[in-house]
Protein backbone atom coordinates (compact mmCIF):
# COMPACT_ATOMS: atom_id res chain seq x y z
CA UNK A 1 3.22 51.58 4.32
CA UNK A 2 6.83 53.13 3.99
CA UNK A 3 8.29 54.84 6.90
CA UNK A 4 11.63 56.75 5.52
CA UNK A 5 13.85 57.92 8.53
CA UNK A 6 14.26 61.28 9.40
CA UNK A 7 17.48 63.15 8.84
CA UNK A 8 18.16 63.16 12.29
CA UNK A 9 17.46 59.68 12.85
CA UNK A 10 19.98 58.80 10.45
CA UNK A 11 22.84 60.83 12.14
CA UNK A 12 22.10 59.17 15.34
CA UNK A 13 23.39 56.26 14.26
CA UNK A 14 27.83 56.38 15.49
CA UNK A 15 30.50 56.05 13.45
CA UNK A 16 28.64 57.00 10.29
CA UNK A 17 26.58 53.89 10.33
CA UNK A 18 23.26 54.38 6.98
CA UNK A 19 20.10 53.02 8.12
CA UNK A 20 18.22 53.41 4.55
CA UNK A 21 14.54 52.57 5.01
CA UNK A 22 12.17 50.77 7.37
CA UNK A 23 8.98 48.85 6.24
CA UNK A 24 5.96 48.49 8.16
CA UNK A 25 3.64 46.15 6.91
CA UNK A 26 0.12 44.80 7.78
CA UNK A 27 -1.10 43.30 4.23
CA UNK A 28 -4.82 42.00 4.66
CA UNK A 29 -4.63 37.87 4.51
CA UNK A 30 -7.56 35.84 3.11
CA UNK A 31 -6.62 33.11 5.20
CA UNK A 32 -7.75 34.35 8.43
CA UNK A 33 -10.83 34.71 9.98
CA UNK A 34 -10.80 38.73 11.40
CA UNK A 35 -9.17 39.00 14.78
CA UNK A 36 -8.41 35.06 15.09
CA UNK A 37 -4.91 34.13 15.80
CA UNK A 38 -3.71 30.95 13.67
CA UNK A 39 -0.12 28.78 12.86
CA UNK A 40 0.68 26.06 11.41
CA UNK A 41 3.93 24.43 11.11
CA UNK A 42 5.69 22.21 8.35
CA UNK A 43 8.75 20.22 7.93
CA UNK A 44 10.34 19.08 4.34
CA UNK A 45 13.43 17.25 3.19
CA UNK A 46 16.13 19.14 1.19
CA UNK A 47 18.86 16.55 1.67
CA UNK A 48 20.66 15.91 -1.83
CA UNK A 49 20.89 12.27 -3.37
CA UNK A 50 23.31 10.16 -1.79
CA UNK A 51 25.81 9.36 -4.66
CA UNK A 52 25.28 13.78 -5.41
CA UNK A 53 28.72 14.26 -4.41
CA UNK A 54 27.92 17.94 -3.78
CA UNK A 55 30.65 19.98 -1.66
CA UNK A 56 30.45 20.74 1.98
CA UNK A 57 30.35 24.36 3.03
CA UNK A 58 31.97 25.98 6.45
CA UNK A 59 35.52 24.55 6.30
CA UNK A 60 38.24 25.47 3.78
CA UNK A 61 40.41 22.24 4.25
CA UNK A 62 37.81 19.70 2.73
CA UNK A 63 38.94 18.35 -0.71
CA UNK A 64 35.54 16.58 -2.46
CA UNK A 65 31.85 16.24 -2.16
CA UNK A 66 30.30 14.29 0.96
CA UNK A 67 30.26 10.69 0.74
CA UNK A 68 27.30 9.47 3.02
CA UNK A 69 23.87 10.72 4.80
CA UNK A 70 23.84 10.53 8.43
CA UNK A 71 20.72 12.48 8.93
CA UNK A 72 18.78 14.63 6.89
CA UNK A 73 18.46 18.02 6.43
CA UNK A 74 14.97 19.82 6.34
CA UNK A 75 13.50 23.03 5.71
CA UNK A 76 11.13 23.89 9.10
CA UNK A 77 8.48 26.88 8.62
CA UNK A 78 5.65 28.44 10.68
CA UNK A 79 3.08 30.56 9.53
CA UNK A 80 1.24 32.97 11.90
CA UNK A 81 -1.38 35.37 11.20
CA UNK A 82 -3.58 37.55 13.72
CA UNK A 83 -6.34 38.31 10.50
CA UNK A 84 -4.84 41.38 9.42
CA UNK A 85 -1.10 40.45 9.22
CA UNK A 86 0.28 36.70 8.10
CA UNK A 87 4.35 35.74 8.88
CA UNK A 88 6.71 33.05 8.80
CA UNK A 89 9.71 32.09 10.16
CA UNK A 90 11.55 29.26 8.21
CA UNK A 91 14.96 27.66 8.68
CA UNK A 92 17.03 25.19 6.21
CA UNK A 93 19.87 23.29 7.49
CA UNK A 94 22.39 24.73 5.60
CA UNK A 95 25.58 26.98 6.77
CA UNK A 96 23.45 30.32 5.28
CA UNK A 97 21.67 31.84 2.81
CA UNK A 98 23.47 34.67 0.33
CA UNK A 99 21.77 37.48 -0.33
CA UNK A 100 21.28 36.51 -4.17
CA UNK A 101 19.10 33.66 -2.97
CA UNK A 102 17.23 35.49 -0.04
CA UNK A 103 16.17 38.06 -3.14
CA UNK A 104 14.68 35.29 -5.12
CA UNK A 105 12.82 32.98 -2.45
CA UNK A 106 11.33 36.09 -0.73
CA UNK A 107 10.33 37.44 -4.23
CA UNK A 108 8.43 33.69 -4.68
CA UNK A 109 7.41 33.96 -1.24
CA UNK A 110 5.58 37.55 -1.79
CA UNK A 111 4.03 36.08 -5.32
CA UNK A 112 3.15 32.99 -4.61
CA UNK A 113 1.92 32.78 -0.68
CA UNK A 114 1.56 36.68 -0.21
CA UNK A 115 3.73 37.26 2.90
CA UNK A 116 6.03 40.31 2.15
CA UNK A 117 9.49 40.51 2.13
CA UNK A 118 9.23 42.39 5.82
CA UNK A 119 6.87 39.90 7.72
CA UNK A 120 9.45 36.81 6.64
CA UNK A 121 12.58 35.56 8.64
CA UNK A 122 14.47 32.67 6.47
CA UNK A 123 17.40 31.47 8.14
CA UNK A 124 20.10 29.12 8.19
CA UNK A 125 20.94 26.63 11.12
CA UNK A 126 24.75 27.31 10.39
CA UNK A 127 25.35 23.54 10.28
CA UNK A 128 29.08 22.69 8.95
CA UNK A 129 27.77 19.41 7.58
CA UNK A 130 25.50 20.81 4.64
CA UNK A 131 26.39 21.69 0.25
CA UNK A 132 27.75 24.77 -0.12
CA UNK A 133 24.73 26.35 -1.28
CA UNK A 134 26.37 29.64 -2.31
CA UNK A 135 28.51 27.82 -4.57
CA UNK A 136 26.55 25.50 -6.05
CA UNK A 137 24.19 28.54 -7.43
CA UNK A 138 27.07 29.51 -9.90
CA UNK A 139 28.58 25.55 -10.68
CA UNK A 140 28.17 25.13 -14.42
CA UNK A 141 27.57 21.54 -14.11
CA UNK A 142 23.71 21.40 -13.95
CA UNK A 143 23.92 18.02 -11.62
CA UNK A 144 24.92 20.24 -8.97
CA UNK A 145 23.69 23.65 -9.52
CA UNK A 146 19.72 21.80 -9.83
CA UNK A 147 20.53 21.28 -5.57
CA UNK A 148 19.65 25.15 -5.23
CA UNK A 149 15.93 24.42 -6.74
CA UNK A 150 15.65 21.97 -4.56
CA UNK A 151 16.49 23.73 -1.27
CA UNK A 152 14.24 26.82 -2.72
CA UNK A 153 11.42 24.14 -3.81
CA UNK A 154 11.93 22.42 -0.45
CA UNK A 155 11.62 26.06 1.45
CA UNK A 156 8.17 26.87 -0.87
CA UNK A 157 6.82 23.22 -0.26
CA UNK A 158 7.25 23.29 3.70
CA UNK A 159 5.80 27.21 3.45
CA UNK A 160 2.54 25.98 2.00
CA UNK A 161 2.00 22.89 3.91
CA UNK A 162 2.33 25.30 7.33
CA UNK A 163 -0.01 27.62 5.68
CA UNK A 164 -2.54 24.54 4.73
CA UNK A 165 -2.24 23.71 8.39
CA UNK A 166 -3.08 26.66 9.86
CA UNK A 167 -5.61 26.12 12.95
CA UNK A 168 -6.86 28.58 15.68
CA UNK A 169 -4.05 29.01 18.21
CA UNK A 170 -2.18 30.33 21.07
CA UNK A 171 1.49 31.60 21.78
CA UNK A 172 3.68 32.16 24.83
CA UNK A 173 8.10 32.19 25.14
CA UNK A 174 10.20 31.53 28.11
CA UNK A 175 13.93 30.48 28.62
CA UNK A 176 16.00 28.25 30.21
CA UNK A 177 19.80 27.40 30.34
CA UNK A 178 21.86 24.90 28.86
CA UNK A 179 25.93 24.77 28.86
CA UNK A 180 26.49 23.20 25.51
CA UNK A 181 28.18 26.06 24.21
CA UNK A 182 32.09 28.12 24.73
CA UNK A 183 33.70 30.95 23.56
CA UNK A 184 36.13 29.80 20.95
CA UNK A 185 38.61 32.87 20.70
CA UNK A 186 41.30 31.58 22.18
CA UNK A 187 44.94 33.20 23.04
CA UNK A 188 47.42 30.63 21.68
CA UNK A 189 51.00 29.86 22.75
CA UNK A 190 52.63 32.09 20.25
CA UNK A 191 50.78 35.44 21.90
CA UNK A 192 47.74 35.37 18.96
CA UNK A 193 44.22 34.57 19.17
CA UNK A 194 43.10 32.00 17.38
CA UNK A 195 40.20 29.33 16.72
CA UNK A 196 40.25 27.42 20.68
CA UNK A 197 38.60 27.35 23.98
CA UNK A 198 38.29 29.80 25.63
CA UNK A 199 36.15 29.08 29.07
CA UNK A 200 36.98 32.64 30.36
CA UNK A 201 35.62 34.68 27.26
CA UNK A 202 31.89 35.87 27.05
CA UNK A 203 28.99 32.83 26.48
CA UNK A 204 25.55 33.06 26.31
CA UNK A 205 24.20 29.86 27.76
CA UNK A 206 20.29 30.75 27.28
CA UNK A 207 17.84 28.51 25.37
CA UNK A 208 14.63 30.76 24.03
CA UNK A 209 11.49 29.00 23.50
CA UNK A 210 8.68 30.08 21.58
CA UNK A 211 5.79 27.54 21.57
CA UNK A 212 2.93 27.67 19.74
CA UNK A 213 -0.35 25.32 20.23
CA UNK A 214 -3.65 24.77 19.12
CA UNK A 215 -6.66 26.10 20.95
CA UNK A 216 -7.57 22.53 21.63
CA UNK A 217 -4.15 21.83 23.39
CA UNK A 218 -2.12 20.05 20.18
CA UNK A 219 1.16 21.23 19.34
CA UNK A 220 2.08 23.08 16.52
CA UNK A 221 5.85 24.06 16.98
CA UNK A 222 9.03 24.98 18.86
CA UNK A 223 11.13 27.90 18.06
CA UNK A 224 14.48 27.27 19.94
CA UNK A 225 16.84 29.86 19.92
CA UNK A 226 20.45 29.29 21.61
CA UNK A 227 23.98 30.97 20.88
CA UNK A 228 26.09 28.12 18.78
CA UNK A 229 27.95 26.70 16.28
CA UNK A 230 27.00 23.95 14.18
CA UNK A 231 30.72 22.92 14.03
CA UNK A 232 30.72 19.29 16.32
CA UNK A 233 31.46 17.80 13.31
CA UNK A 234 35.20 18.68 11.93
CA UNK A 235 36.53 19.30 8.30
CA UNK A 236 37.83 16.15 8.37
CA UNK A 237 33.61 14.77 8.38
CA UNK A 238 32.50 13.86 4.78
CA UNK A 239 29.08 13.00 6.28
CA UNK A 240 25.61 14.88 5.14
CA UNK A 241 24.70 16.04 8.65
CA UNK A 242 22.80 18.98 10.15
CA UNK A 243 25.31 18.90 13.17
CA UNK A 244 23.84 20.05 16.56
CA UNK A 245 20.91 22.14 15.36
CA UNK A 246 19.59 18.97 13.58
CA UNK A 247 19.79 16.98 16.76
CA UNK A 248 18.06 19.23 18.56
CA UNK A 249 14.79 19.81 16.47
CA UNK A 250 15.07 15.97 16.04
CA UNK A 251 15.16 15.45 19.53
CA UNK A 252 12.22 17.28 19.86
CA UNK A 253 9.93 16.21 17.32
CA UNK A 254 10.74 12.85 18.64
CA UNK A 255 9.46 13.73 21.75
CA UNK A 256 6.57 14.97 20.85
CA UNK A 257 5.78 12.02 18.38
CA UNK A 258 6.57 13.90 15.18
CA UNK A 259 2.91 16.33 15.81
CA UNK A 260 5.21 19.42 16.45
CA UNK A 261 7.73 20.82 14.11
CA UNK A 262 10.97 21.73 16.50
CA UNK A 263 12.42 24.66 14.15
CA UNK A 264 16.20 25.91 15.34
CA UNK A 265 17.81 29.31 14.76
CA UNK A 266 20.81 30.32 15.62
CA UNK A 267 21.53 33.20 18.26
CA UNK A 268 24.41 35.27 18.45
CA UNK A 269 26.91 32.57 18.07
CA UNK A 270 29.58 34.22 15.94
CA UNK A 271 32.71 33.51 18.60
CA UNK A 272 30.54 30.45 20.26
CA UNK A 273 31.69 26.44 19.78
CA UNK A 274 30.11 23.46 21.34
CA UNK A 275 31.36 22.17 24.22
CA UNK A 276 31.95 18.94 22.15
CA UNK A 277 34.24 18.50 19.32
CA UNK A 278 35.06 18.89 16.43
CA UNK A 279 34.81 15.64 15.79
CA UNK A 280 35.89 13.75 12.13
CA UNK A 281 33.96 10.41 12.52
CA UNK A 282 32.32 10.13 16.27
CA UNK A 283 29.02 11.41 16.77
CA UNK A 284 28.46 10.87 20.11
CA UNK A 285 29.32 14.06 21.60
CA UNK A 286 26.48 15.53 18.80
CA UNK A 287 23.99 13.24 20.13
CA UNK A 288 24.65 14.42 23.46
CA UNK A 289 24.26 18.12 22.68
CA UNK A 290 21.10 17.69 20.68
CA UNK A 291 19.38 15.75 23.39
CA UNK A 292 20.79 18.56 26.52
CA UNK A 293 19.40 21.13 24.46
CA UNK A 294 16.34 19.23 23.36
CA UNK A 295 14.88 18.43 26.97
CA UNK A 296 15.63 22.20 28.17
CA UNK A 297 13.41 23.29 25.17
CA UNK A 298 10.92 20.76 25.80
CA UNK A 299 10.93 21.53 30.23
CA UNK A 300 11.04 24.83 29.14
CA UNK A 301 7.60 25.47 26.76
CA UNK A 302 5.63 22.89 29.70
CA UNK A 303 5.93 26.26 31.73
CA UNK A 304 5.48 28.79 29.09
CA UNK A 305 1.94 30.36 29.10
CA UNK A 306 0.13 30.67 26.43
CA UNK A 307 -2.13 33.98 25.17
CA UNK A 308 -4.78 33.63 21.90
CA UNK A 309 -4.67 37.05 21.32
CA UNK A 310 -1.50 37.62 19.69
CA UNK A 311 -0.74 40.27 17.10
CA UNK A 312 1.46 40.46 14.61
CA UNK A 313 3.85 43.24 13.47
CA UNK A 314 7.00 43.25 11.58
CA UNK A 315 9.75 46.06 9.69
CA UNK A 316 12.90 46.09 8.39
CA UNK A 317 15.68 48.17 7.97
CA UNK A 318 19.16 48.19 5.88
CA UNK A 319 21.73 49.44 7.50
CA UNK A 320 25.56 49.93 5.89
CA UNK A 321 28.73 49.92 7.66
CA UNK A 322 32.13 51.00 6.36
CA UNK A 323 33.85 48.00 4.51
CA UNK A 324 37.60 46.63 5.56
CA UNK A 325 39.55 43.88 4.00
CA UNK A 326 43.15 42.26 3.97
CA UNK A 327 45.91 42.54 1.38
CA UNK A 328 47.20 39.64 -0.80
CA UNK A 329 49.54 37.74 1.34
CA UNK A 330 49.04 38.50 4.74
CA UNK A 331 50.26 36.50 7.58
CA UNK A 332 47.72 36.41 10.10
CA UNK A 333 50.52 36.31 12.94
CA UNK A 334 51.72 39.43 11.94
CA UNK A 335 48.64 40.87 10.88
CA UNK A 336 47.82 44.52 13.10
CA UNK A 337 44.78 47.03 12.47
CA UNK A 338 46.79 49.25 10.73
CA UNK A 339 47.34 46.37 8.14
CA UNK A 340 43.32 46.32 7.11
CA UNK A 341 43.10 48.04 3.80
CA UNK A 342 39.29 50.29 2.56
CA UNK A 343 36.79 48.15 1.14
CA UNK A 344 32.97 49.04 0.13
CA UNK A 345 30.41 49.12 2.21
CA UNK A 346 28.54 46.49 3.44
CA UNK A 347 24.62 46.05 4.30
CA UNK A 348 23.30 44.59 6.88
CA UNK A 349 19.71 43.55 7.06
CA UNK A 350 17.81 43.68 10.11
CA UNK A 351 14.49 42.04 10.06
CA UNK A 352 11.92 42.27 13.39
CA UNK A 353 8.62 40.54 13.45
CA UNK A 354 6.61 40.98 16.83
CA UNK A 355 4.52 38.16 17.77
CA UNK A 356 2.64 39.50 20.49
CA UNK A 357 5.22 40.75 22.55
CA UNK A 358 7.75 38.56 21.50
CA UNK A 359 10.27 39.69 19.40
CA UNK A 360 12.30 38.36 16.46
CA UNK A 361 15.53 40.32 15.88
CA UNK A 362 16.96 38.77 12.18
CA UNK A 363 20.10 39.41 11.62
CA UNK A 364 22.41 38.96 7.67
CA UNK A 365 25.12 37.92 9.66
CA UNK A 366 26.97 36.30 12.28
CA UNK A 367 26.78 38.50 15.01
CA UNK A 368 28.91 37.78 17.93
CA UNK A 369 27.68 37.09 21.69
CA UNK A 370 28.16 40.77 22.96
CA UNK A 371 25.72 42.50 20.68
CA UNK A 372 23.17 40.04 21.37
CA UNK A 373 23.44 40.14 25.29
CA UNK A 374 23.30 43.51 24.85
CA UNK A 375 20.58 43.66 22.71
CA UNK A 376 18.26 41.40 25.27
CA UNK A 377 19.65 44.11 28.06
CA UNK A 378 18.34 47.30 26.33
CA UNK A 379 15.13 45.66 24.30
CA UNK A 380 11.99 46.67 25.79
CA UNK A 381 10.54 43.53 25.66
CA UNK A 382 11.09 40.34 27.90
CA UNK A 383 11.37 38.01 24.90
CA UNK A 384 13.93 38.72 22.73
CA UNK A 385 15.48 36.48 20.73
CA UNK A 386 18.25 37.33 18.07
CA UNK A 387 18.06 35.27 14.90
CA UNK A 388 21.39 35.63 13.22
CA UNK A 389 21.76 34.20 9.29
CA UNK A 390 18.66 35.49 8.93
CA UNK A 391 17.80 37.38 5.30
CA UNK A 392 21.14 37.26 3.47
CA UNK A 393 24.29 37.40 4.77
CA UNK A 394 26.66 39.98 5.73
CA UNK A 395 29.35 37.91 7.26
CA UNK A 396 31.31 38.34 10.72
CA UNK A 397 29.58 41.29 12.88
CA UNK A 398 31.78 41.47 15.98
CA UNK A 399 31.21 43.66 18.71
CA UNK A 400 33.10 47.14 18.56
CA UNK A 401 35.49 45.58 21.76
CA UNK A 402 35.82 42.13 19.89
CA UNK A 403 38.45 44.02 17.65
CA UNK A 404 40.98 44.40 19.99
CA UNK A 405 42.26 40.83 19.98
CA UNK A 406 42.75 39.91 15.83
CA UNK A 407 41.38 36.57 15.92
CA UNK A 408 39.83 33.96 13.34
CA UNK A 409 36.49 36.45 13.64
CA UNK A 410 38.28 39.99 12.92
CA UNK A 411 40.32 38.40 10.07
CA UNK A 412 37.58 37.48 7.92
CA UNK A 413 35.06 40.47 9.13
CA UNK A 414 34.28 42.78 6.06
CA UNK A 415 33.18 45.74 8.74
CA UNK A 416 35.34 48.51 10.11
CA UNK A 417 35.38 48.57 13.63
CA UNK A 418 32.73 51.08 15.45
CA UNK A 419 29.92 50.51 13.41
CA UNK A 420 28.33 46.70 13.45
CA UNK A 421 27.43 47.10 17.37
CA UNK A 422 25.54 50.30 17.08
CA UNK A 423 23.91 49.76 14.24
CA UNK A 424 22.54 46.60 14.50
CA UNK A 425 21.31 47.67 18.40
CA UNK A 426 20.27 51.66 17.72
CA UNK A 427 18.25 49.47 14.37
CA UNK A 428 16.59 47.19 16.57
CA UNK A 429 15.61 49.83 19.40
CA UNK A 430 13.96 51.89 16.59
CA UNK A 431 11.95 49.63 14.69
CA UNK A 432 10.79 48.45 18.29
CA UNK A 433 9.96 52.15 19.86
CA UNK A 434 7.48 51.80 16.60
CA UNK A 435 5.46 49.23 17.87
């Protein structure tokens, strides 16, 4: 079903912010009995081969592929389905997902395991210790381009094993707190604002659980859903890791004796560091993270309770903001808003999917922590969880006050200020005033 919005719907949105169109969808699934919630959860390996070489997305200043493993990266899905409806919500630890490759696993998704476009969130953890995906889809040498069919075979694979294990189930969220995470834009000594710590600036410090579990009391999975970077690891770390989003899901699984996939996403965490690091060699201060995080998930989903009768519902909207971009040579000390020259527009993709009354905000971007505490305030439901990297990617999306201080964030944003923060939170109120 297509639900177009009305004229007046579009106008509503400020500063000229586009929402296009908004897809409801409730395809019939043959894999569930009528009225019977299900999931099923799967984990698979997409780490390269160690002597690939490949290069390491998230920081400019590396100069050659990564030389070791020190943990593996994985692509984590659950499938849901209520017997009219089936959805999934799958992560890969990798920095992101362009919007090239979100076109062309959702369009194997929709062929091959019927789940449309609309009912799927695929996400990245944002770990700094992963290939450069995005560049390795255009590298002429076939060696390293062949990585990107194995991320999108790894993302299929772990798709139909949680759809093979689907089982009669139930499904509850809570939240807890953990302080693994700081606000990184930071006002330096020569009067800028800059990549630092800043303890004073705006953090989000809560964990969101989802937890799903068989009828019979087994687990299934853990979605975990908390506000930071996977940056513990610096630039100067030529390791394969999948930073602090990797040791938590590990952490996790481990605990519950590998029966429960532990699948991360990553909240509104544009201007959000860990507490720990950057670190070139030590992983210690990872570790720690992971396991903080980990045990707050884990105390967390004892106390969640649980409800079999969950629906599912899901849309999506595009919405496109005015575009903004920097002339050749800047200096970023120097740099004011009048320097900021037109560029085209750019989309953003918002994605909901409503289990029961938890809800899934997806987001082709990295949003920063204002739009998603205000996003929780003004939701109408308890449980709301923004999942940022989520269906392409749209880059920085700060909040409309963030660009008042020209840090790290503003520089590289390709929105105009005054039209990110509305139109990702006026999006998300609509789609949910539909359900």
């Amino acid at each position: 079903m297509l639900w177009a919005l009305t004229k007046e719907e579009v106008m509503a949105f400020r500063c000229g912010c586009l929402a296009v169109t908004v897809v409801l969808a409730g395809a019939l699934s043959p894999l569930h009995a009528q009225g019977q919630f299900r999931a099923g959860a799967a984990r698979v390996d997409i780490a390269p081969a160690k002597d690939a070489a490949l290069p390491l997305a998230g920081y400019a200043g590396r100069t050659e592929g990564f030389r070791d493993i020190h943990d593996r990266l994985y692509a984590r899905a659950i499938v849901v389905g209520d017997g009219s409806a089936t959805a999934a919500i799958v992560t890969c630890d990798l920095i992101g997902l362009n919007e090239a490759l979100w076109q062309r696993i959702q369009a194997r998704v929709s062929a091959d395991i019927d789940i449309p476009p609309d009912h799927l969130l695929l996400a990245g953890t944002h770990t700094h210790g992963a290939p450069a995906i995005a560049a390795l889809a255009n590298d002429p040498d076939p060696k390293r381009s062949s990585y990107v069919k194995v991320v999108e075979d790894g993302i299929m694979a772990a798709l139909q094993q949680a759809r093979a294990n689907l089982k009669p189930a139930r499904v509850g969220a809570g939240a807890g707190k953990a302080d693994v995470s700081i606000n990184r834009r930071a006002l330096m000594a020569d009067g800028t604002w800059w990549l630092g710590r800043n303890p004073e600036g705006p953090s989000d410090k809560t964990v969101g659980v989802v937890k799903f579990e068989s009828t019979s009391g087994e687990p299934i999975a853990l979605l975990i859903n908390y506000g930071v970077h996977g940056t513990a690891m610096s630039q100067e770390n030529y390791q394969l890791t999948a930073d602090v989003p990797g040791a938590t899901s590990r952490y996790v699984e481990q605990h519950f004796a590998e029966k429960a996939v532990a699948i991360w996403t990553s909240g509104a965490a544009g201007d959000q560091n860990p507490i720990y690091g950057p670190d070139g060699k030590d992983f210690r201060g990872l570790a720690s993270m992971g396991r903080i995080l980990g045990e707050e998930a884990i105390r967390v989903a004892a106390g969640v309770r649980l409800s079999p009768p969950a629906r599912i519902r899901a849309a999506q909207t595009l919405v496109s903001c005015p575009g903004q971009r920097l002339p050749e040579g800047y200096k970023r000390q120097t740099v004011t808003r009048a320097g900021f020259l037109d560029a085209p527009p750019v989309d953003i993709r918002l994605s909901l999917l409503m289990v029961d009354k938890i809800a899934l905000a997806g987001v082709s971007g990295e949003v920063l922590t204002m739009i998603g505490q205000r996003l929780k305030r003004e939701s109408p439901f308890t449980n709301t969880m923004m999942i940022t990297h989520a269906n392409g990617s749209s880059g920085y999306l700060p909040d409309d006050a963030a660009y008042e201080r020209i840090s790290y964030e503003i520089l590289t944003a390709k929105v105009k200020p005054g039209c990110a923060e509305s139109a990702i939170i006026d999006g998300f109120l609509r789609m949910m005033d539909k359900f």
